[in-house]
PDB file of N, CA and C in Angstrom:
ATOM      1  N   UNK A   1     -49.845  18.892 -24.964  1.00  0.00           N
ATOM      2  CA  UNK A   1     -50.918  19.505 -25.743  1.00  0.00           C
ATOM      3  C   UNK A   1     -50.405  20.694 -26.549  1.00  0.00           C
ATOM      4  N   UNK A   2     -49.236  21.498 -25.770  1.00  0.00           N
ATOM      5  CA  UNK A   2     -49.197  22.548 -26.339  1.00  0.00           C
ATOM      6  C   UNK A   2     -48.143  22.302 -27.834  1.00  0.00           C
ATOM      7  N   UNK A   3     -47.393  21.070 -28.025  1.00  0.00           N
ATOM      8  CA  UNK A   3     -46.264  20.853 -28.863  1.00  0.00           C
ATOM      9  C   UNK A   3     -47.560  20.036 -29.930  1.00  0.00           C
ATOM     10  N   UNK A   4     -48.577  19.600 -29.492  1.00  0.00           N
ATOM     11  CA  UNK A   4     -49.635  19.447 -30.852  1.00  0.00           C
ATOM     12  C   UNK A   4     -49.953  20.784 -31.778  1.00  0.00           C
ATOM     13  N   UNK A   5     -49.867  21.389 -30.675  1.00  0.00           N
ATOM     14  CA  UNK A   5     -50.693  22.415 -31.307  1.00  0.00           C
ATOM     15  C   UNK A   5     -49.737  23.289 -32.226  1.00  0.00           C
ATOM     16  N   UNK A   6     -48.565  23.563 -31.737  1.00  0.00           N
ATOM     17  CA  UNK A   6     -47.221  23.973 -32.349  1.00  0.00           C
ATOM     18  C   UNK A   6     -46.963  23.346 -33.806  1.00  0.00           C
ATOM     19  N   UNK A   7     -46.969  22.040 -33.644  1.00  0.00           N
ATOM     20  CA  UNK A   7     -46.961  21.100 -34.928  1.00  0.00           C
ATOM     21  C   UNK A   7     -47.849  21.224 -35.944  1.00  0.00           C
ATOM     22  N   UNK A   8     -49.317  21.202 -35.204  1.00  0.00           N
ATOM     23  CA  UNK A   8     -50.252  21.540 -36.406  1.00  0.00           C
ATOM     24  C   UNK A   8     -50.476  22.866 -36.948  1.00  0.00           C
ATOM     25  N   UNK A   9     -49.925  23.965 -36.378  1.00  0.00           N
ATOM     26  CA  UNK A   9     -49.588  25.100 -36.923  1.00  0.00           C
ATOM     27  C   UNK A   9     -48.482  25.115 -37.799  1.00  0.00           C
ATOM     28  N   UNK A  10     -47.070  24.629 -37.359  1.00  0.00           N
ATOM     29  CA  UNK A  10     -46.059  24.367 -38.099  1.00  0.00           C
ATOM     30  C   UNK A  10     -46.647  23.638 -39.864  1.00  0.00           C
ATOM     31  N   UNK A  11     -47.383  22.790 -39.513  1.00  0.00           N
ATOM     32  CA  UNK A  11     -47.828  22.166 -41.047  1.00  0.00           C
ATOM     33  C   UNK A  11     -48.776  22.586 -42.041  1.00  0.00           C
ATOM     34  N   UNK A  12     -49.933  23.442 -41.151  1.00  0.00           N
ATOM     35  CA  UNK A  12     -50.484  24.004 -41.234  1.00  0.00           C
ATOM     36  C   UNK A  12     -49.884  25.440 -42.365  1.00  0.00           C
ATOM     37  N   UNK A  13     -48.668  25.987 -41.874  1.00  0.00           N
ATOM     38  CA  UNK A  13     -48.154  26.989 -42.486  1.00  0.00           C
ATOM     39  C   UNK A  13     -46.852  26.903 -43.951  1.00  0.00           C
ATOM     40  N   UNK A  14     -46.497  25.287 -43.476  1.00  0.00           N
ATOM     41  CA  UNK A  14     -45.972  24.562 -44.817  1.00  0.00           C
ATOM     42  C   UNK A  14     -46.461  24.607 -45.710  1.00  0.00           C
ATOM     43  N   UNK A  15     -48.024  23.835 -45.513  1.00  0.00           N
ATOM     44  CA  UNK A  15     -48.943  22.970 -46.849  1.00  0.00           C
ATOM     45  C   UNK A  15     -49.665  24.840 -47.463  1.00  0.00           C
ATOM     46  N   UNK A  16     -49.725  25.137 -46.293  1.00  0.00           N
ATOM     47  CA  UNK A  16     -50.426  26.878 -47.010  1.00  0.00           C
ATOM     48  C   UNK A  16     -49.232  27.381 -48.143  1.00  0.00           C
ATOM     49  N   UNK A  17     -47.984  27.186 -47.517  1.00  0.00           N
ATOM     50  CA  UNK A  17     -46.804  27.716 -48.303  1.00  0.00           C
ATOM     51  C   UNK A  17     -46.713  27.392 -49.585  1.00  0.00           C
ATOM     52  N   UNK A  18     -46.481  25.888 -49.420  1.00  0.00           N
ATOM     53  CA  UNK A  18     -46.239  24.565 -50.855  1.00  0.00           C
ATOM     54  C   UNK A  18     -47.611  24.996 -51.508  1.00  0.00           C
ATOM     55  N   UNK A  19     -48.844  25.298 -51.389  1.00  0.00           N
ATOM     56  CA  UNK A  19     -50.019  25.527 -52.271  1.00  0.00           C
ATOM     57  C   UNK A  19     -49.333  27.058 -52.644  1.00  0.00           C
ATOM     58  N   UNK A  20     -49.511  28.149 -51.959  1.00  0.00           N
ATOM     59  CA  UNK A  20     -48.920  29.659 -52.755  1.00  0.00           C
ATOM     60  C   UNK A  20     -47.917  29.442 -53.512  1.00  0.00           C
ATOM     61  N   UNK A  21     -47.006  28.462 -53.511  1.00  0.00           N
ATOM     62  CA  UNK A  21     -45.705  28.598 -54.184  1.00  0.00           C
ATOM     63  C   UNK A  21     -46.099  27.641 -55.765  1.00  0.00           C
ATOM     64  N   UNK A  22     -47.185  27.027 -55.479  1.00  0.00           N
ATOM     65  CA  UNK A  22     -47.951  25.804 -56.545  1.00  0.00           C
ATOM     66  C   UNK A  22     -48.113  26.725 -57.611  1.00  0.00           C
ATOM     67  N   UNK A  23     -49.165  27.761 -57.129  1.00  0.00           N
ATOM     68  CA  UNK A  23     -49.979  28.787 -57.653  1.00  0.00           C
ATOM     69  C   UNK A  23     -49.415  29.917 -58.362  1.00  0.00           C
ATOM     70  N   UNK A  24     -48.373  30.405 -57.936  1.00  0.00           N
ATOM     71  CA  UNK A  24     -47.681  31.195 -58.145  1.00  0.00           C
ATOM     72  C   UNK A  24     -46.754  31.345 -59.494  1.00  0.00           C
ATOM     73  N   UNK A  25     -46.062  29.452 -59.390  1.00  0.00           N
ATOM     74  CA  UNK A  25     -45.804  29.456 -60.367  1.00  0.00           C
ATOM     75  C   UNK A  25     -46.219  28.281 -61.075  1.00  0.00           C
ATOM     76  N   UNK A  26     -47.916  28.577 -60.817  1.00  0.00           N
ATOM     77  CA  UNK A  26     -48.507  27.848 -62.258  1.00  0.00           C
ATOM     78  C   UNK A  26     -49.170  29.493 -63.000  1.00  0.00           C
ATOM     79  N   UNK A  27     -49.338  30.705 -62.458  1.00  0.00           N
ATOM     80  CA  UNK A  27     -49.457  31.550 -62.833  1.00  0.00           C
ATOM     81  C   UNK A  27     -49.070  32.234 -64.075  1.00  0.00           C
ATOM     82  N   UNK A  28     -47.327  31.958 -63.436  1.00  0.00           N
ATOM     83  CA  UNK A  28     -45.922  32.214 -64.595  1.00  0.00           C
ATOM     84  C   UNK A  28     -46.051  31.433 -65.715  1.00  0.00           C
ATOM     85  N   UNK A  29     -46.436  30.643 -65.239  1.00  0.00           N
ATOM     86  CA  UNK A  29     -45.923  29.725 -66.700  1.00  0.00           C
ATOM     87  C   UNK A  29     -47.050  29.898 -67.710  1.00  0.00           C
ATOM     88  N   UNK A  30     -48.354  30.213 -67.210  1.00  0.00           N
ATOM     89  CA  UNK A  30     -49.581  30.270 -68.169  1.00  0.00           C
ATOM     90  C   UNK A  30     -49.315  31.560 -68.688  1.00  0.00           C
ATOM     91  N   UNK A  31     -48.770  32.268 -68.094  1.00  0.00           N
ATOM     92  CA  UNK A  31     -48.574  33.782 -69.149  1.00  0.00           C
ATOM     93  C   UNK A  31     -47.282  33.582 -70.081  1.00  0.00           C
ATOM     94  N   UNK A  32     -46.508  33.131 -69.315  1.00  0.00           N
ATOM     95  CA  UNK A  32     -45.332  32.759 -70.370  1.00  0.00           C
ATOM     96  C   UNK A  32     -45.727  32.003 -71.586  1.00  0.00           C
ATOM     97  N   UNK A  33     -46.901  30.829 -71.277  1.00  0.00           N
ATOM     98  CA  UNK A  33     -47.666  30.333 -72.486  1.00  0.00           C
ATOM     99  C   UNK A  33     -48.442  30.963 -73.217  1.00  0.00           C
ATOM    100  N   UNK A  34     -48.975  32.052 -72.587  1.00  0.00           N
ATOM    101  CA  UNK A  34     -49.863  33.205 -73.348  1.00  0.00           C
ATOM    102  C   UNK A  34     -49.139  33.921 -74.298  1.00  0.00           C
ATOM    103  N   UNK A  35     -48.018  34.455 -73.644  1.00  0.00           N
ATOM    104  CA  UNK A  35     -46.998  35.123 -74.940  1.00  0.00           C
ATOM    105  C   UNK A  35     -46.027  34.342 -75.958  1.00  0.00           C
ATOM    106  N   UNK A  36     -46.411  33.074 -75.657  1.00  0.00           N
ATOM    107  CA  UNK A  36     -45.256  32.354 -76.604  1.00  0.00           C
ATOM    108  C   UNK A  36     -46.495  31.947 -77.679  1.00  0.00           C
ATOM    109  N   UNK A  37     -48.019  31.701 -77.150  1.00  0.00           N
ATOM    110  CA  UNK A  37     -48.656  31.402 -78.324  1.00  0.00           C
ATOM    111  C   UNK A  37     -49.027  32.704 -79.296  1.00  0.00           C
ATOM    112  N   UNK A  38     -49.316  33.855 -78.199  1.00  0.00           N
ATOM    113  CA  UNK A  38     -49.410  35.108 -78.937  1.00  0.00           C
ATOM    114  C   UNK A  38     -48.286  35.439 -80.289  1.00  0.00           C
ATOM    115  N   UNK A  39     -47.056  35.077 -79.732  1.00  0.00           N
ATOM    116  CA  UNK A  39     -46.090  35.251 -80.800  1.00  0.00           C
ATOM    117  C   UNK A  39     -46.061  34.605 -81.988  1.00  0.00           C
ATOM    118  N   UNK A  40     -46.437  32.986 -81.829  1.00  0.00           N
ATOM    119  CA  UNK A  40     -46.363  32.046 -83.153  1.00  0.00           C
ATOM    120  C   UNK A  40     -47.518  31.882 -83.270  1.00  0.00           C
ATOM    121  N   UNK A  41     -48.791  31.920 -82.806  1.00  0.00           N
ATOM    122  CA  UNK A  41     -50.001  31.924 -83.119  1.00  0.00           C
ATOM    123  C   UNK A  41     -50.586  33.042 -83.245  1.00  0.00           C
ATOM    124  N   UNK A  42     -50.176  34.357 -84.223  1.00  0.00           N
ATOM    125  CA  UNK A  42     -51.346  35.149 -83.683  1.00  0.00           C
ATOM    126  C   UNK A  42     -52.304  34.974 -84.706  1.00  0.00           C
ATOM    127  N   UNK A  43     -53.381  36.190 -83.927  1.00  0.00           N
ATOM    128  CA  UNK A  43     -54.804  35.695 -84.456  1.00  0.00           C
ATOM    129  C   UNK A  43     -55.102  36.855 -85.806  1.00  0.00           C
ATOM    130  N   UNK A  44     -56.346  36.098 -86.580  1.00  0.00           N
ATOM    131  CA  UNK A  44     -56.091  36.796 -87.710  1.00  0.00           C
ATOM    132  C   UNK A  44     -57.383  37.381 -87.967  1.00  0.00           C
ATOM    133  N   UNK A  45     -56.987  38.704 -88.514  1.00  0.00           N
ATOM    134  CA  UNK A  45     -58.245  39.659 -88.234  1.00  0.00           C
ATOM    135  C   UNK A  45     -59.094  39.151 -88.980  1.00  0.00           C
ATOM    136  N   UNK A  46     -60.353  39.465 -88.489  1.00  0.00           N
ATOM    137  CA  UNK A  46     -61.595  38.449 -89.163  1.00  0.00           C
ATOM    138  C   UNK A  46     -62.478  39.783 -89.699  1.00  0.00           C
ATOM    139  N   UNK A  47     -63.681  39.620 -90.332  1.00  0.00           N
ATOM    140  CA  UNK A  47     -64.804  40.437 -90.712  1.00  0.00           C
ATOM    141  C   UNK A  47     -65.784  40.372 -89.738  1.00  0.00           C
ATOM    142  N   UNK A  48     -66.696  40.907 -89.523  1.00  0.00           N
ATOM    143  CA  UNK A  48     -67.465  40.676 -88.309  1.00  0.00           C
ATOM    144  C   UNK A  48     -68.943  39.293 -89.645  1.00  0.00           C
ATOM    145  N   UNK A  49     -69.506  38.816 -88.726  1.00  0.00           N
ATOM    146  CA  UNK A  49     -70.599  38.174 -89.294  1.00  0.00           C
ATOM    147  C   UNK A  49     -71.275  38.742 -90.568  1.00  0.00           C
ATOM    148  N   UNK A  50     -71.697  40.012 -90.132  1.00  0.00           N
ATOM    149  CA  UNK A  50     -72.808  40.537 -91.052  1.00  0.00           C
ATOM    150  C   UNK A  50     -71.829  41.173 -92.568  1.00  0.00           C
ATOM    151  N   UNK A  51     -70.790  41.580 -92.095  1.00  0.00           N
ATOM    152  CA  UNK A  51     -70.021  42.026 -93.378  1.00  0.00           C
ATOM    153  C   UNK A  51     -69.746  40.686 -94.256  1.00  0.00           C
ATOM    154  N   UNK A  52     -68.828  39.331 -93.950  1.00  0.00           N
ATOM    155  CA  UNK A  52     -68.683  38.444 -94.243  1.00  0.00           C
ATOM    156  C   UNK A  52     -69.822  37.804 -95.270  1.00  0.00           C
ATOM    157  N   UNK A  53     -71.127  37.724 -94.413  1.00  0.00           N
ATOM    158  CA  UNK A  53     -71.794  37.350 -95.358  1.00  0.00           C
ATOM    159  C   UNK A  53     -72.845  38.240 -96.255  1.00  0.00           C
ATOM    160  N   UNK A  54     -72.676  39.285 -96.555  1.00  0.00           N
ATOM    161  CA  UNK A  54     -72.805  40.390 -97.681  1.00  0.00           C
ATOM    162  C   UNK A  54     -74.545  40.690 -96.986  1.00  0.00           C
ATOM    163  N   UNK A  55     -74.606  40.895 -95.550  1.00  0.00           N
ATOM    164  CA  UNK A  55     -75.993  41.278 -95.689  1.00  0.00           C
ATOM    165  C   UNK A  55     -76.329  42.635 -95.627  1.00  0.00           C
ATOM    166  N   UNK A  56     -77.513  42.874 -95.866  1.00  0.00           N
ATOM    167  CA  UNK A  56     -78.136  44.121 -96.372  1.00  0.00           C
ATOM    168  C   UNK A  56     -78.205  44.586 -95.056  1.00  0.00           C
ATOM    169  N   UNK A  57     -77.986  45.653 -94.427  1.00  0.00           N
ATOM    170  CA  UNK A  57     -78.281  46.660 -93.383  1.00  0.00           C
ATOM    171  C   UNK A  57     -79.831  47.387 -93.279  1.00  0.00           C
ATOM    172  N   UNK A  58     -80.152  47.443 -94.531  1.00  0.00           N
ATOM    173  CA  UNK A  58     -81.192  47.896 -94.738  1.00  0.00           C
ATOM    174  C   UNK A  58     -82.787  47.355 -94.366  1.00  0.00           C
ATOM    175  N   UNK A  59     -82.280  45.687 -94.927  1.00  0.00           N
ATOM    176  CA  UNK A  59     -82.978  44.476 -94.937  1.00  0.00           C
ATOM    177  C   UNK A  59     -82.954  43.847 -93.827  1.00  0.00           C
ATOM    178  N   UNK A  60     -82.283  44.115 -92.665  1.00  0.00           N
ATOM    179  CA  UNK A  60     -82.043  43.853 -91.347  1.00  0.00           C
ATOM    180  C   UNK A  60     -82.834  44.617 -90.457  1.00  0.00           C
ATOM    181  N   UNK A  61     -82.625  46.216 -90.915  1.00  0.00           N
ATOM    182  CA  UNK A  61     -83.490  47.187 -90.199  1.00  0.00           C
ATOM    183  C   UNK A  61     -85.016  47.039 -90.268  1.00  0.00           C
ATOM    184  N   UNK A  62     -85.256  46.441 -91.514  1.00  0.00           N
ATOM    185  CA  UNK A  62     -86.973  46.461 -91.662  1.00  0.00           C
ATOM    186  C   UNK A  62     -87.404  44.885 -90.994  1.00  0.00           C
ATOM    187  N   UNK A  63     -86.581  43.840 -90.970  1.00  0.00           N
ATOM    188  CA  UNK A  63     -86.416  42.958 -90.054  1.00  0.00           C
ATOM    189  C   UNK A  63     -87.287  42.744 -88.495  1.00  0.00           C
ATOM    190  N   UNK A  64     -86.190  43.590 -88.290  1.00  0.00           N
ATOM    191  CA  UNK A  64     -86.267  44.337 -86.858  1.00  0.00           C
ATOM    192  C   UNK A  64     -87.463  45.181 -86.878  1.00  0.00           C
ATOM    193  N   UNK A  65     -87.992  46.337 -87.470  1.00  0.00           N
ATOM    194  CA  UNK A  65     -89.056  46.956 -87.552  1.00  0.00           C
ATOM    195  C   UNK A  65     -90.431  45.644 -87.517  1.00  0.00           C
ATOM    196  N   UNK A  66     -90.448  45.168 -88.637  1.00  0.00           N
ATOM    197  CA  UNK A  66     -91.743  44.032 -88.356  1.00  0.00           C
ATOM    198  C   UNK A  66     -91.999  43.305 -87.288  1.00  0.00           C
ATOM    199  N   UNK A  67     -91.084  42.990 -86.712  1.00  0.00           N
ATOM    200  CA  UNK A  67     -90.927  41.992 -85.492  1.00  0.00           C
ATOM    201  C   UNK A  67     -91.336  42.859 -84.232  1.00  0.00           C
ATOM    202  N   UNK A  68     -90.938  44.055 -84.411  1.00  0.00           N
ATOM    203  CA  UNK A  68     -91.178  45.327 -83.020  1.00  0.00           C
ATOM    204  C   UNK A  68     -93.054  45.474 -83.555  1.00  0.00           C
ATOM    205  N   UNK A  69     -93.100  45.386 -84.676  1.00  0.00           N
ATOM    206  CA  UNK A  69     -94.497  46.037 -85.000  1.00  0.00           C
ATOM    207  C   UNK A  69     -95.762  44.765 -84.599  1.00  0.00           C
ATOM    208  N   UNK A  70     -94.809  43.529 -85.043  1.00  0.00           N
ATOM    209  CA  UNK A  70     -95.834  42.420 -84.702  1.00  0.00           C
ATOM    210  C   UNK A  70     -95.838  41.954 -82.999  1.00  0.00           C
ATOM    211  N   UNK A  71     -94.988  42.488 -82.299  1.00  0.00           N
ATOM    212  CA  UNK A  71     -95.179  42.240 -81.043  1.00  0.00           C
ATOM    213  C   UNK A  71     -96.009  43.406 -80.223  1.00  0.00           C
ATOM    214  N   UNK A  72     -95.670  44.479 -80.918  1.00  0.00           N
ATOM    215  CA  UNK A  72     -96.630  45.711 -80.637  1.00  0.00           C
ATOM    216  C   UNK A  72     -97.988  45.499 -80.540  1.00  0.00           C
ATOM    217  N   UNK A  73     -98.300  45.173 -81.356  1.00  0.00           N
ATOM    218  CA  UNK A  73     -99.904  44.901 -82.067  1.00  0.00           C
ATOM    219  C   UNK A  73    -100.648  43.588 -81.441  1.00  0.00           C
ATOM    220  N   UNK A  74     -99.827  42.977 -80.778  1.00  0.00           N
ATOM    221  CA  UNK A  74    -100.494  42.000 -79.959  1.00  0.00           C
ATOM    222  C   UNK A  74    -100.992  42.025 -78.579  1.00  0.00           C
ATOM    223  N   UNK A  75    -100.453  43.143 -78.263  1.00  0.00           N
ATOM    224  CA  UNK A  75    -100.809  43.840 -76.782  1.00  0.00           C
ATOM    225  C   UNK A  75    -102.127  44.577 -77.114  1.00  0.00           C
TER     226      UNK A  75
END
């Protein structure tokens, strides 16, 4: 009984091993892929939404105001 139990600890502490060592270096390699795409792919500065498409700030704010005023007014 007691050389079962030895064994299934023994494998027990393998398969735990072989998974950390899986992990470990699937870790490495995804950062190593992170900086190799960072290098030949980098990313390219963008405009945010509202600049891009030329909207009014102004025309947004009163937007927003009507919508606060028409939910106001329904209470």
């Amino acid at each position: 009984m007691e050389n079962m139990v030895a064994e299934s600890f023994k494998y027990m502490i393998l398969g735990m091993g072989i998974v950390f060592v899986f992990l470990y270096i699937m870790v490495l390699v995804l950062q190593l892929q992170a900086k190799l795409i960072a290098k030949y792919f980098p990313e390219k500065p963008t405009k945010t939404s509202g600049e891009a498409a030329g909207i009014d700030k102004k025309k947004v704010a009163a937007a927003i105001a009507a919508i606060q005023h028409h939910k106001n007014s329904r209470k």
